[in-house]
PDB file of N, CA and C in Angstrom:
ATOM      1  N   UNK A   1       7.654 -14.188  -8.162  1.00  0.00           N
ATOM      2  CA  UNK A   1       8.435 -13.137  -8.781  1.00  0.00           C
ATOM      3  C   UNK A   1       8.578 -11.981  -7.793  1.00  0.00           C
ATOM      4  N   UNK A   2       9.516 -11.876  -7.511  1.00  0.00           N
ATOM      5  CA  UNK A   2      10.097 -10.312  -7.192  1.00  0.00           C
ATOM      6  C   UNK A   2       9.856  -9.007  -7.196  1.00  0.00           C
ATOM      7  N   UNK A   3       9.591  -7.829  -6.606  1.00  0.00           N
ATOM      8  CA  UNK A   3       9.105  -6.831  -7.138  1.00  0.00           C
ATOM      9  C   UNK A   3       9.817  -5.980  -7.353  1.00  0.00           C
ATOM     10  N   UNK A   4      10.276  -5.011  -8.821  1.00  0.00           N
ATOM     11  CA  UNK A   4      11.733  -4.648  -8.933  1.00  0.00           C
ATOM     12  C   UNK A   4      12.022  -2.706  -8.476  1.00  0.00           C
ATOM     13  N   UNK A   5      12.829  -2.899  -7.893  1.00  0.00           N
ATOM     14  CA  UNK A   5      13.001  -1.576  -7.254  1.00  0.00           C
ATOM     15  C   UNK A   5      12.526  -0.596  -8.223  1.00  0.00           C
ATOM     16  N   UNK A   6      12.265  -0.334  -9.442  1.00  0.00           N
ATOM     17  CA  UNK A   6      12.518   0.566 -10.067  1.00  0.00           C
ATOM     18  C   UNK A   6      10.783   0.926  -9.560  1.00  0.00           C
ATOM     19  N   UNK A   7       9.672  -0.252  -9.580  1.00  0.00           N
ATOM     20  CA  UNK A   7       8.532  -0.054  -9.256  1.00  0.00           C
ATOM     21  C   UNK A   7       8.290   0.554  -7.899  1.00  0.00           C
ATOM     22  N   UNK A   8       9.018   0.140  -6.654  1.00  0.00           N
ATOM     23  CA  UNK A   8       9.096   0.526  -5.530  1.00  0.00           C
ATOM     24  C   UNK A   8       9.410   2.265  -5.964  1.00  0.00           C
ATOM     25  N   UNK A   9      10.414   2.645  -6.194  1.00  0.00           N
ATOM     26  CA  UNK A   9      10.719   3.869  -6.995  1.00  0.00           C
ATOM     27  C   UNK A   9       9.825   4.980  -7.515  1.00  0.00           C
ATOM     28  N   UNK A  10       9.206   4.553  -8.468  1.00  0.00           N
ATOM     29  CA  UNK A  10       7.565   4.655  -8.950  1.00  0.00           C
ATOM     30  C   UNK A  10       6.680   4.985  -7.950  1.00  0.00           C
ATOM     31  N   UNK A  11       6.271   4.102  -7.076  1.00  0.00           N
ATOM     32  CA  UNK A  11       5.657   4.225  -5.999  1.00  0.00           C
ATOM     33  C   UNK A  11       5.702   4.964  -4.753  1.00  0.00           C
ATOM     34  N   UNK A  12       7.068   5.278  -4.459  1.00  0.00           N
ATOM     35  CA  UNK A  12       7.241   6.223  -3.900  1.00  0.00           C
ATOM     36  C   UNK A  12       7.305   7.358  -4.458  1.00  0.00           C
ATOM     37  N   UNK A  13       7.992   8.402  -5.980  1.00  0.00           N
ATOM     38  CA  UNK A  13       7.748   8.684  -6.479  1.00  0.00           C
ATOM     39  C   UNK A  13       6.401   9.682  -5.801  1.00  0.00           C
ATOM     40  N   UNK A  14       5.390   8.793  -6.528  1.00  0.00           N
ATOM     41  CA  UNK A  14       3.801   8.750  -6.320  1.00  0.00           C
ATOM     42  C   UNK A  14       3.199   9.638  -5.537  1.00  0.00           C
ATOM     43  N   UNK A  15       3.611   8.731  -4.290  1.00  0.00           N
ATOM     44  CA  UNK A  15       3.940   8.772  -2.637  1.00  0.00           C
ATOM     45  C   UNK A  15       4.365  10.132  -2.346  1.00  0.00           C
ATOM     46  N   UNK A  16       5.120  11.021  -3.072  1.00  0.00           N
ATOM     47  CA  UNK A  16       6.600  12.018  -2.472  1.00  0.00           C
ATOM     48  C   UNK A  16       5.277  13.025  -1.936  1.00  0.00           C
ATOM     49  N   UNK A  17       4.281  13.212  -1.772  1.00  0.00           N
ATOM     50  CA  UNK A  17       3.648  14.430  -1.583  1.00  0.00           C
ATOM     51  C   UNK A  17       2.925  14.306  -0.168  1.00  0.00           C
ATOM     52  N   UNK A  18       2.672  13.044   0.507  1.00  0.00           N
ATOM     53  CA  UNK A  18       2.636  12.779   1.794  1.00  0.00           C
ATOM     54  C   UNK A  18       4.242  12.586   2.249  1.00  0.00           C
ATOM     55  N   UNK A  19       4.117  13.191   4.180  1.00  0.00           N
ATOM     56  CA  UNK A  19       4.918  12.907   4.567  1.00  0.00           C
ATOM     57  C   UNK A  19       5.064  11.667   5.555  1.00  0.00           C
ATOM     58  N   UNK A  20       5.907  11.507   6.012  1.00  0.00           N
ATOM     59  CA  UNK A  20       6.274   9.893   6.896  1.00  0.00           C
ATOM     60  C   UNK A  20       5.980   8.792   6.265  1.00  0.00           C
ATOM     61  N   UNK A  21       6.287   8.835   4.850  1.00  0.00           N
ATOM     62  CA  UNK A  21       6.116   7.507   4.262  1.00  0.00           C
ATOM     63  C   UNK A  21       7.384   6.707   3.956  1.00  0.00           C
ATOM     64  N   UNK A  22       7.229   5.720   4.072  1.00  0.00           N
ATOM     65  CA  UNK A  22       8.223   4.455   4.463  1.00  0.00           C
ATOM     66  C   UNK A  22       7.994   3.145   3.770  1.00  0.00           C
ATOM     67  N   UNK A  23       9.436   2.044   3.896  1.00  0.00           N
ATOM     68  CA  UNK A  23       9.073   0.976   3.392  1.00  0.00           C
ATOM     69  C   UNK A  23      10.437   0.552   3.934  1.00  0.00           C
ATOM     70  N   UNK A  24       9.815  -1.201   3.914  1.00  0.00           N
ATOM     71  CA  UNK A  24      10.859  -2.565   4.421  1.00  0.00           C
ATOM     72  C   UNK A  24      10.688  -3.296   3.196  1.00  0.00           C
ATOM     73  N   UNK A  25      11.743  -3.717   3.096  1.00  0.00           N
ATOM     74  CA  UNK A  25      11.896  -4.645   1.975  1.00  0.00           C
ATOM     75  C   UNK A  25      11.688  -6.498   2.636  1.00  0.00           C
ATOM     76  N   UNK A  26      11.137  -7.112   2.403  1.00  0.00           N
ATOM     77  CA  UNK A  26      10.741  -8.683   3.305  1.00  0.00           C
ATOM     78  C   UNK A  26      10.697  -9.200   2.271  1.00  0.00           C
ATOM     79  N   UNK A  27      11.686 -10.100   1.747  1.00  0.00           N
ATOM     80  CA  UNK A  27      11.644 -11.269   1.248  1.00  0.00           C
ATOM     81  C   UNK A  27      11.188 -11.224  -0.202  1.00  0.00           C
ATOM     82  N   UNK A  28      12.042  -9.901  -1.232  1.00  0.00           N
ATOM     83  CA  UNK A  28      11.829  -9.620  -1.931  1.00  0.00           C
ATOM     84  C   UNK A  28      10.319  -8.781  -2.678  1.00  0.00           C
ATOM     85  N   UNK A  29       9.432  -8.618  -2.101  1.00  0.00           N
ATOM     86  CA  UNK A  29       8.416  -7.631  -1.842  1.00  0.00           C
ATOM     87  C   UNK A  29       8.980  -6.305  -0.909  1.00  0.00           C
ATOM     88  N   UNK A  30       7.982  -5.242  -0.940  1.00  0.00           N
ATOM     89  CA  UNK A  30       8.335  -4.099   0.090  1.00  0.00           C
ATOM     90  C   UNK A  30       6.875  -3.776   0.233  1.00  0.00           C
ATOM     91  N   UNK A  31       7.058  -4.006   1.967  1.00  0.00           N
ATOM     92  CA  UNK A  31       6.119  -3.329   3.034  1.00  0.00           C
ATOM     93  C   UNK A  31       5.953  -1.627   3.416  1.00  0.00           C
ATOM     94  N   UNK A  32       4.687  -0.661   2.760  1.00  0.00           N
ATOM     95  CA  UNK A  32       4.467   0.224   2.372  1.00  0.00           C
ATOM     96  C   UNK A  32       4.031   0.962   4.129  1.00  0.00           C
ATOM     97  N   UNK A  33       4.492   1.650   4.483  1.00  0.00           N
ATOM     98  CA  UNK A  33       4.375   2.569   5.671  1.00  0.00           C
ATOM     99  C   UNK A  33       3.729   4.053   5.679  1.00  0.00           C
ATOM    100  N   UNK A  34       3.367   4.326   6.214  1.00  0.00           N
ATOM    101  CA  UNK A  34       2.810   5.781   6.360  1.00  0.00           C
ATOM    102  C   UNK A  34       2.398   6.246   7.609  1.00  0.00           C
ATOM    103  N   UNK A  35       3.071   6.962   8.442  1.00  0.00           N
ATOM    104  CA  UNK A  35       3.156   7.661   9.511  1.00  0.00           C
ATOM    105  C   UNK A  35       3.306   6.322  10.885  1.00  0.00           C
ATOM    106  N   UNK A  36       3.857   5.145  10.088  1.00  0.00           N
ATOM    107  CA  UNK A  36       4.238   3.992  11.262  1.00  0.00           C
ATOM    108  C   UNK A  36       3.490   3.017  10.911  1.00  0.00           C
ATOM    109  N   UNK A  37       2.372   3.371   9.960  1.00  0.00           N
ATOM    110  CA  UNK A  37       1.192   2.069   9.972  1.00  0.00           C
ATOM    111  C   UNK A  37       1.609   1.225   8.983  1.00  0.00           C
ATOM    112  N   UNK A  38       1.022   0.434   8.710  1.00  0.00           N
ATOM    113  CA  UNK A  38       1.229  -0.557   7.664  1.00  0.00           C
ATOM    114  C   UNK A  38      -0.015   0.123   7.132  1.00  0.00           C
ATOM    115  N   UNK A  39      -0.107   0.184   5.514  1.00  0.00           N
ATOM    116  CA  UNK A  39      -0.820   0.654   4.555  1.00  0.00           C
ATOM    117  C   UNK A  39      -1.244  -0.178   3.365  1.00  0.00           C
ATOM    118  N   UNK A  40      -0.279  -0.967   3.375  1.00  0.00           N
ATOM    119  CA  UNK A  40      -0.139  -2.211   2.582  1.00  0.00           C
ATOM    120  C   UNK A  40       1.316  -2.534   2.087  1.00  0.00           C
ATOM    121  N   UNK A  41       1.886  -2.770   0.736  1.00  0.00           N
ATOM    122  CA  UNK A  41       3.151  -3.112   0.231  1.00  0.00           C
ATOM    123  C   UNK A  41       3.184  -3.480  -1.206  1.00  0.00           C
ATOM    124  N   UNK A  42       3.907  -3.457  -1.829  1.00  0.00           N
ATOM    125  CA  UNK A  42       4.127  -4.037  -3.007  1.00  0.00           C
ATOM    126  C   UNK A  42       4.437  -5.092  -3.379  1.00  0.00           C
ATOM    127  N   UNK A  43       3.597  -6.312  -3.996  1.00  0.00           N
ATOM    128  CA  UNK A  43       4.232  -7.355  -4.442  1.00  0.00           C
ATOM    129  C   UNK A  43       3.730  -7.686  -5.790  1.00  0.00           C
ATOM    130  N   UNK A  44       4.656  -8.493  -6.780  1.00  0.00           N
ATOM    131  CA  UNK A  44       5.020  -8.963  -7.842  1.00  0.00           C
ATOM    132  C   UNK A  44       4.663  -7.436  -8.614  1.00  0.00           C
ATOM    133  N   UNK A  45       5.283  -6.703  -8.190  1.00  0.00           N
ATOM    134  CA  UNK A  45       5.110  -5.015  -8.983  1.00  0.00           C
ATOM    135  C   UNK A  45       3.689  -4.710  -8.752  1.00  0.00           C
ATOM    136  N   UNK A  46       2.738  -4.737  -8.148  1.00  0.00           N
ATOM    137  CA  UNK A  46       1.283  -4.246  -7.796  1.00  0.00           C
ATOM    138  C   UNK A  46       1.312  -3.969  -6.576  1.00  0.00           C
ATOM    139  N   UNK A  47       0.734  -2.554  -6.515  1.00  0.00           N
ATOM    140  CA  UNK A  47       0.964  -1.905  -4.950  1.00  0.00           C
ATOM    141  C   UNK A  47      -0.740  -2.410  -4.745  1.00  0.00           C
ATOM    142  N   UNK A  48      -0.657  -2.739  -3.344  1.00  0.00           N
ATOM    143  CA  UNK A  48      -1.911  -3.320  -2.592  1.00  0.00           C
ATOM    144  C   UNK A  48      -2.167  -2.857  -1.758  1.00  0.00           C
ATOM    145  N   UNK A  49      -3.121  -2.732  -1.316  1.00  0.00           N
ATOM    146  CA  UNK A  49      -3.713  -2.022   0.641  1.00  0.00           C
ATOM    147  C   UNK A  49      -4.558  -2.601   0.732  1.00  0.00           C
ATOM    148  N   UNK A  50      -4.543  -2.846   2.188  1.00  0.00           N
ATOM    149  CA  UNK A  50      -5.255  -3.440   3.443  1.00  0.00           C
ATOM    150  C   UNK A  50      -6.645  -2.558   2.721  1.00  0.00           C
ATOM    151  N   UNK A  51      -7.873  -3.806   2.799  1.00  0.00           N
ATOM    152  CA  UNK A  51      -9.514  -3.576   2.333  1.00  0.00           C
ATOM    153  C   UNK A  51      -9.866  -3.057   3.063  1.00  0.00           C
ATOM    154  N   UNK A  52      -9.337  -2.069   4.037  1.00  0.00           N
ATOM    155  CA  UNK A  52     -10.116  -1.144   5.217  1.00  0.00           C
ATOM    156  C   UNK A  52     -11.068  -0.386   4.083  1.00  0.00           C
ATOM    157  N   UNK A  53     -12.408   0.302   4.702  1.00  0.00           N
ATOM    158  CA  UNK A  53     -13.861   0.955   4.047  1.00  0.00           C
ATOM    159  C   UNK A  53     -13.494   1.877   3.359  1.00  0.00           C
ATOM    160  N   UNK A  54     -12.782   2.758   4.096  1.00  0.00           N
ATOM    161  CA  UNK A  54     -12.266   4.019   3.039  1.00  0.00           C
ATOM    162  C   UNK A  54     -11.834   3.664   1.969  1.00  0.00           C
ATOM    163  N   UNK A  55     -10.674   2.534   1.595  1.00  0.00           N
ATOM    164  CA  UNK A  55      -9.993   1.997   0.095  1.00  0.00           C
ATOM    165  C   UNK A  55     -10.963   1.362  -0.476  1.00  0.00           C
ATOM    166  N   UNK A  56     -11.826   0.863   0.160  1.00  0.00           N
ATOM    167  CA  UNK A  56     -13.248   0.384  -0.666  1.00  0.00           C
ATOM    168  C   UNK A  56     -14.533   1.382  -1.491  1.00  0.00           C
ATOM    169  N   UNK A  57     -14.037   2.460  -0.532  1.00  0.00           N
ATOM    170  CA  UNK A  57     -15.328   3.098  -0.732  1.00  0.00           C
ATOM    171  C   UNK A  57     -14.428   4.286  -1.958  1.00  0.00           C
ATOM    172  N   UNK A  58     -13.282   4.549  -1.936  1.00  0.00           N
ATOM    173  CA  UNK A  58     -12.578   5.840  -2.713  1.00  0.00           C
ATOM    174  C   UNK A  58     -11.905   4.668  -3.809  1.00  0.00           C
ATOM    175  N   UNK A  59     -11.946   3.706  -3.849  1.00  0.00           N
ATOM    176  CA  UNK A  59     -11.170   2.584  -5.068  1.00  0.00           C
ATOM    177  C   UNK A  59     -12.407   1.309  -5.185  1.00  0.00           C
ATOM    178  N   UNK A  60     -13.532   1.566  -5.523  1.00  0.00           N
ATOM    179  CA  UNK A  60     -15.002   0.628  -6.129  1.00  0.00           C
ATOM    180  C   UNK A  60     -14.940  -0.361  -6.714  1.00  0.00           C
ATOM    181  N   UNK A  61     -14.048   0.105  -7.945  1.00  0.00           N
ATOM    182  CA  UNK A  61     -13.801  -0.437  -8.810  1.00  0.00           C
ATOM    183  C   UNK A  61     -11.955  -1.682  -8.520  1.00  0.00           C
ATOM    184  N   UNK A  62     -11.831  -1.324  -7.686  1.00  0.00           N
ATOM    185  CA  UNK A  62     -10.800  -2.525  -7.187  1.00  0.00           C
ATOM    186  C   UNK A  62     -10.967  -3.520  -6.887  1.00  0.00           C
ATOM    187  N   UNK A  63     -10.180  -4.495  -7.609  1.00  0.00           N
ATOM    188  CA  UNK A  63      -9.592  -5.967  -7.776  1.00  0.00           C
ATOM    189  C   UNK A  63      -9.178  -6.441  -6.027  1.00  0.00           C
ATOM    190  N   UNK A  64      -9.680  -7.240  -5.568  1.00  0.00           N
ATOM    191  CA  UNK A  64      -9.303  -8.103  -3.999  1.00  0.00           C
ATOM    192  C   UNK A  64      -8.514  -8.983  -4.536  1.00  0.00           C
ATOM    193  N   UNK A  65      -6.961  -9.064  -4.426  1.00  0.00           N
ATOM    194  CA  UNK A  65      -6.205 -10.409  -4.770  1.00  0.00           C
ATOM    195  C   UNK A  65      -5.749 -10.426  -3.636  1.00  0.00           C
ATOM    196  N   UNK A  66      -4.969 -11.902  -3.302  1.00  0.00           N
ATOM    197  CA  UNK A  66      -4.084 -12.432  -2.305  1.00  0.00           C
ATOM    198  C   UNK A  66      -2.570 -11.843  -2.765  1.00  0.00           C
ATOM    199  N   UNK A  67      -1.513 -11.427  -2.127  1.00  0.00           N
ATOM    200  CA  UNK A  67      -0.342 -10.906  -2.382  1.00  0.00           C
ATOM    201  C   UNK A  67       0.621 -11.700  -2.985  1.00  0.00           C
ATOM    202  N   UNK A  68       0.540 -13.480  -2.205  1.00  0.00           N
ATOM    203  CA  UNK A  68       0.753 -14.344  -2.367  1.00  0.00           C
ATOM    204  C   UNK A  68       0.190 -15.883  -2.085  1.00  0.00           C
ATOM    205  N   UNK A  69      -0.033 -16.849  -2.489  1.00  0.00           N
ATOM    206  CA  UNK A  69      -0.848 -17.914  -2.265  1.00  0.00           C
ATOM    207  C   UNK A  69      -1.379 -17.726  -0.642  1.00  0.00           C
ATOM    208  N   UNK A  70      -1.978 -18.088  -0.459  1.00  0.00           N
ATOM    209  CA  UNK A  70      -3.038 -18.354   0.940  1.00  0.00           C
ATOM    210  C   UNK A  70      -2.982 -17.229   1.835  1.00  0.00           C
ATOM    211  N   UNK A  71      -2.277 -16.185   1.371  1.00  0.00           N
ATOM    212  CA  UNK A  71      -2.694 -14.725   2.165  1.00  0.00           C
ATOM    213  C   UNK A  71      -3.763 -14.103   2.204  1.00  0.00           C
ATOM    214  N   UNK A  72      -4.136 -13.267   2.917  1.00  0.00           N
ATOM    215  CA  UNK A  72      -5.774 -12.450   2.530  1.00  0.00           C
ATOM    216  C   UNK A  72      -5.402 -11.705   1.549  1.00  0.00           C
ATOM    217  N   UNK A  73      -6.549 -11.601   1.329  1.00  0.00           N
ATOM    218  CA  UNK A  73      -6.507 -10.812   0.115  1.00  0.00           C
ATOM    219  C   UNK A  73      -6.483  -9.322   0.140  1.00  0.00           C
ATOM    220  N   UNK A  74      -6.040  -8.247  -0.637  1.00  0.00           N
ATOM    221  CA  UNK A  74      -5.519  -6.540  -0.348  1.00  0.00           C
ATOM    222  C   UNK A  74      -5.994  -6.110  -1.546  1.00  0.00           C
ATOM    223  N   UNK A  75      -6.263  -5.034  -1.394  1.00  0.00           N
ATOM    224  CA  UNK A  75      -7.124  -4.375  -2.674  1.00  0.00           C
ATOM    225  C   UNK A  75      -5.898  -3.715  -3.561  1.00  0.00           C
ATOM    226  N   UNK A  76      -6.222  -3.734  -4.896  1.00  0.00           N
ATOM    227  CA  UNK A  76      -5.222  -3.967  -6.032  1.00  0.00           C
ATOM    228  C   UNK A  76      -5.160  -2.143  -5.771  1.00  0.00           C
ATOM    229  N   UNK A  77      -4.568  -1.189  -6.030  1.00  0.00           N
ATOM    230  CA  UNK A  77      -4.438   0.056  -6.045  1.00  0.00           C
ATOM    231  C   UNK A  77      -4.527   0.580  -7.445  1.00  0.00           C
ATOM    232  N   UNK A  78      -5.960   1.014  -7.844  1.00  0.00           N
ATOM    233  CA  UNK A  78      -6.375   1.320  -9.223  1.00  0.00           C
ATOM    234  C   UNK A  78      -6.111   2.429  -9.334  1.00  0.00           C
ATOM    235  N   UNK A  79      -5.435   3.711  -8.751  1.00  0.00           N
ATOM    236  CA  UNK A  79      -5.801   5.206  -8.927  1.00  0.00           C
ATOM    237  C   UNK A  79      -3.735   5.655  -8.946  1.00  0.00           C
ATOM    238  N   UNK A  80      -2.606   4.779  -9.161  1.00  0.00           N
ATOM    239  CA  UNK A  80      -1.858   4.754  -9.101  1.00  0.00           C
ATOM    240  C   UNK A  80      -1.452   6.060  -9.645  1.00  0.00           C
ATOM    241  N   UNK A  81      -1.529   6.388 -10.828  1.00  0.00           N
ATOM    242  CA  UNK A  81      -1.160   7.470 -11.446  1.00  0.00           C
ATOM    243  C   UNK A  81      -1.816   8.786 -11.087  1.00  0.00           C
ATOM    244  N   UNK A  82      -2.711   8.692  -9.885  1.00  0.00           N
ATOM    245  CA  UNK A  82      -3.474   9.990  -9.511  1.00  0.00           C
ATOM    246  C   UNK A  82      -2.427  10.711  -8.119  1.00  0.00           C
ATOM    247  N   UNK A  83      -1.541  11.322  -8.543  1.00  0.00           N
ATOM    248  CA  UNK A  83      -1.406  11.379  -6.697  1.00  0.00           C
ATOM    249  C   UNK A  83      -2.246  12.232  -5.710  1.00  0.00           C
ATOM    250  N   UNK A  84      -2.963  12.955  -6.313  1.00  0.00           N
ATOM    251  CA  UNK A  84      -3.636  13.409  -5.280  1.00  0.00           C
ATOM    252  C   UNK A  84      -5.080  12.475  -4.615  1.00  0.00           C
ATOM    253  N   UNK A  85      -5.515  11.526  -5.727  1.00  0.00           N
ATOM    254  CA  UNK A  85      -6.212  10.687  -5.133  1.00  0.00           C
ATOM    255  C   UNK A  85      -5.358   9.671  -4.150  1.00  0.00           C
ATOM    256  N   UNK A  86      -4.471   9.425  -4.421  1.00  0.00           N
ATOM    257  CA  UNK A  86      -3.383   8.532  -3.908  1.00  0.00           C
ATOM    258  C   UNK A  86      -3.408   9.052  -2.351  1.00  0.00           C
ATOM    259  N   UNK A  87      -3.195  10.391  -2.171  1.00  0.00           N
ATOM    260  CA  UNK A  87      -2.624  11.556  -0.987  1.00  0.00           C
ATOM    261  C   UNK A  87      -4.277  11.298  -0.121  1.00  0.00           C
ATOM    262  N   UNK A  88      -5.643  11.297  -0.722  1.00  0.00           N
ATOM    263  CA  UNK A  88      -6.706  11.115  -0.215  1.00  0.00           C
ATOM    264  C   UNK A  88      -6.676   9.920   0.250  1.00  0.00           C
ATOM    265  N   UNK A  89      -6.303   8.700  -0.987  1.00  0.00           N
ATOM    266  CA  UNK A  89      -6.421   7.383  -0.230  1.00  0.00           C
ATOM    267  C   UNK A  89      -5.977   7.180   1.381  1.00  0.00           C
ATOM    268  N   UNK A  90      -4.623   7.438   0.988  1.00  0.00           N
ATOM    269  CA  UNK A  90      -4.001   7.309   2.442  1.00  0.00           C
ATOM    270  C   UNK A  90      -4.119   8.104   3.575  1.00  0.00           C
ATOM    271  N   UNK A  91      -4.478   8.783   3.416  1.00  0.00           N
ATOM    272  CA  UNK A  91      -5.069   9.723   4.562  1.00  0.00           C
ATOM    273  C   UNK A  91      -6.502   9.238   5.195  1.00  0.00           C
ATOM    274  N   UNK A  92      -7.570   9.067   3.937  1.00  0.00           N
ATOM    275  CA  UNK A  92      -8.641   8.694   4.778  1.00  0.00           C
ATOM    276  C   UNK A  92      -8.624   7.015   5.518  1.00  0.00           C
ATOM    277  N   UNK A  93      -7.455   6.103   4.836  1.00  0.00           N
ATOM    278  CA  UNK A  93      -6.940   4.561   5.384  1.00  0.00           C
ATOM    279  C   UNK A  93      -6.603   5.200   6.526  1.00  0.00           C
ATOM    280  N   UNK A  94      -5.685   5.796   7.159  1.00  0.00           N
ATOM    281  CA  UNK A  94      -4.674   5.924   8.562  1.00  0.00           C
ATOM    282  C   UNK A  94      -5.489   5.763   9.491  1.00  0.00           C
ATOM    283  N   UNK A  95      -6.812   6.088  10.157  1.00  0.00           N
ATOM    284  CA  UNK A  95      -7.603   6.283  10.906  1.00  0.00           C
ATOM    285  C   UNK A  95      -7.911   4.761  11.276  1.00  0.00           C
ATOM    286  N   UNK A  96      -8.656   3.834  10.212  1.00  0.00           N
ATOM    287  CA  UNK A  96      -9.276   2.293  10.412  1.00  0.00           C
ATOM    288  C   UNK A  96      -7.652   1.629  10.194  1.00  0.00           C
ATOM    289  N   UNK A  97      -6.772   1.762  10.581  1.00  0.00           N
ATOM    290  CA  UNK A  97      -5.446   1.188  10.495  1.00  0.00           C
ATOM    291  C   UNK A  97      -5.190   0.520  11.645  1.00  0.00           C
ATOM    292  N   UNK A  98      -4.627  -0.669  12.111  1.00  0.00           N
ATOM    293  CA  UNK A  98      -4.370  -0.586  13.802  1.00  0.00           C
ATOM    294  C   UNK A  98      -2.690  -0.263  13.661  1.00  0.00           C
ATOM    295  N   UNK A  99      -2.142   0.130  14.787  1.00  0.00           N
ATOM    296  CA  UNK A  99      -1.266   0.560  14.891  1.00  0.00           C
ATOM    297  C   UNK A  99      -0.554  -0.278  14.841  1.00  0.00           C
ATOM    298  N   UNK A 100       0.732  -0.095  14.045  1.00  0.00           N
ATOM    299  CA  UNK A 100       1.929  -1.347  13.929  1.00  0.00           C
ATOM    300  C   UNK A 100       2.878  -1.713  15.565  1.00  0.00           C
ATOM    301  N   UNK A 101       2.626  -3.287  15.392  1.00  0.00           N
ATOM    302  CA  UNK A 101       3.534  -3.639  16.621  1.00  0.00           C
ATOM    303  C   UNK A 101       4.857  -3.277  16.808  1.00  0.00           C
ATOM    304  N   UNK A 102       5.492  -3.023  17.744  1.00  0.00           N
ATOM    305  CA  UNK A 102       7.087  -2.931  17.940  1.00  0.00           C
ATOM    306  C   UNK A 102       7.827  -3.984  17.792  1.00  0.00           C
ATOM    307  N   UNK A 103       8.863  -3.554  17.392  1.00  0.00           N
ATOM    308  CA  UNK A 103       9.543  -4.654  17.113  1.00  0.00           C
ATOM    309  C   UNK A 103      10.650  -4.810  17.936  1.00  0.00           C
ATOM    310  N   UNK A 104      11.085  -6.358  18.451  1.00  0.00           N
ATOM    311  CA  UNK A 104      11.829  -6.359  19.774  1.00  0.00           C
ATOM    312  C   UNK A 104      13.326  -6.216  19.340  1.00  0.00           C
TER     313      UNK A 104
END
């Protein structure tokens, strides 16, 4: 299943209080950006991030699913409706992030 813009929407939304945040749409999911990094993305309407320590340690209580069959697994984003926890999440993620490749 698809993830429907209106959620992407939502999510950015969310999002509006950090700046340089971004997204690609791939194959009906959207790949979630923030200041260039990959942060995670949205799929089947559940925003996910990369299990770096900080999203572990500020989201405890988060669900590890796969995005889609045989992918690793990304931590489910439990604090959705908080944005200022949201604004913490991603800020303290950017640091243990590796930097996104260029694209040719």
């Amino acid at each position: 299943m698809a993830s429907s813009a209106e959620y992407l929407d939502y999510v950015l939304e969310q999002l509006s209080g950090l700046e340089d945040v971004s997204y690609r749409p791939m194959m009906g999911e959207y790949i979630i950006y923030y200041k260039g990094k990959i942060i995670g993305g949205i799929y089947d309407d559940r925003f996910l991030v990369k299990p770096v320590e900080s999203a572990k340690r500020l989201m405890p209580d988060a669900k590890s699913i796969p995005p889609y069959p045989e992918a690793g697994e990304l931590l489910a984003v439990d604090i959705i409706d908080d944005r200022e926890a949201l604004k913490e999440l991603l800020h303290a993620m950017y640091d243990e992030l590796p930097a996104s490749k260029k694209r040719r």
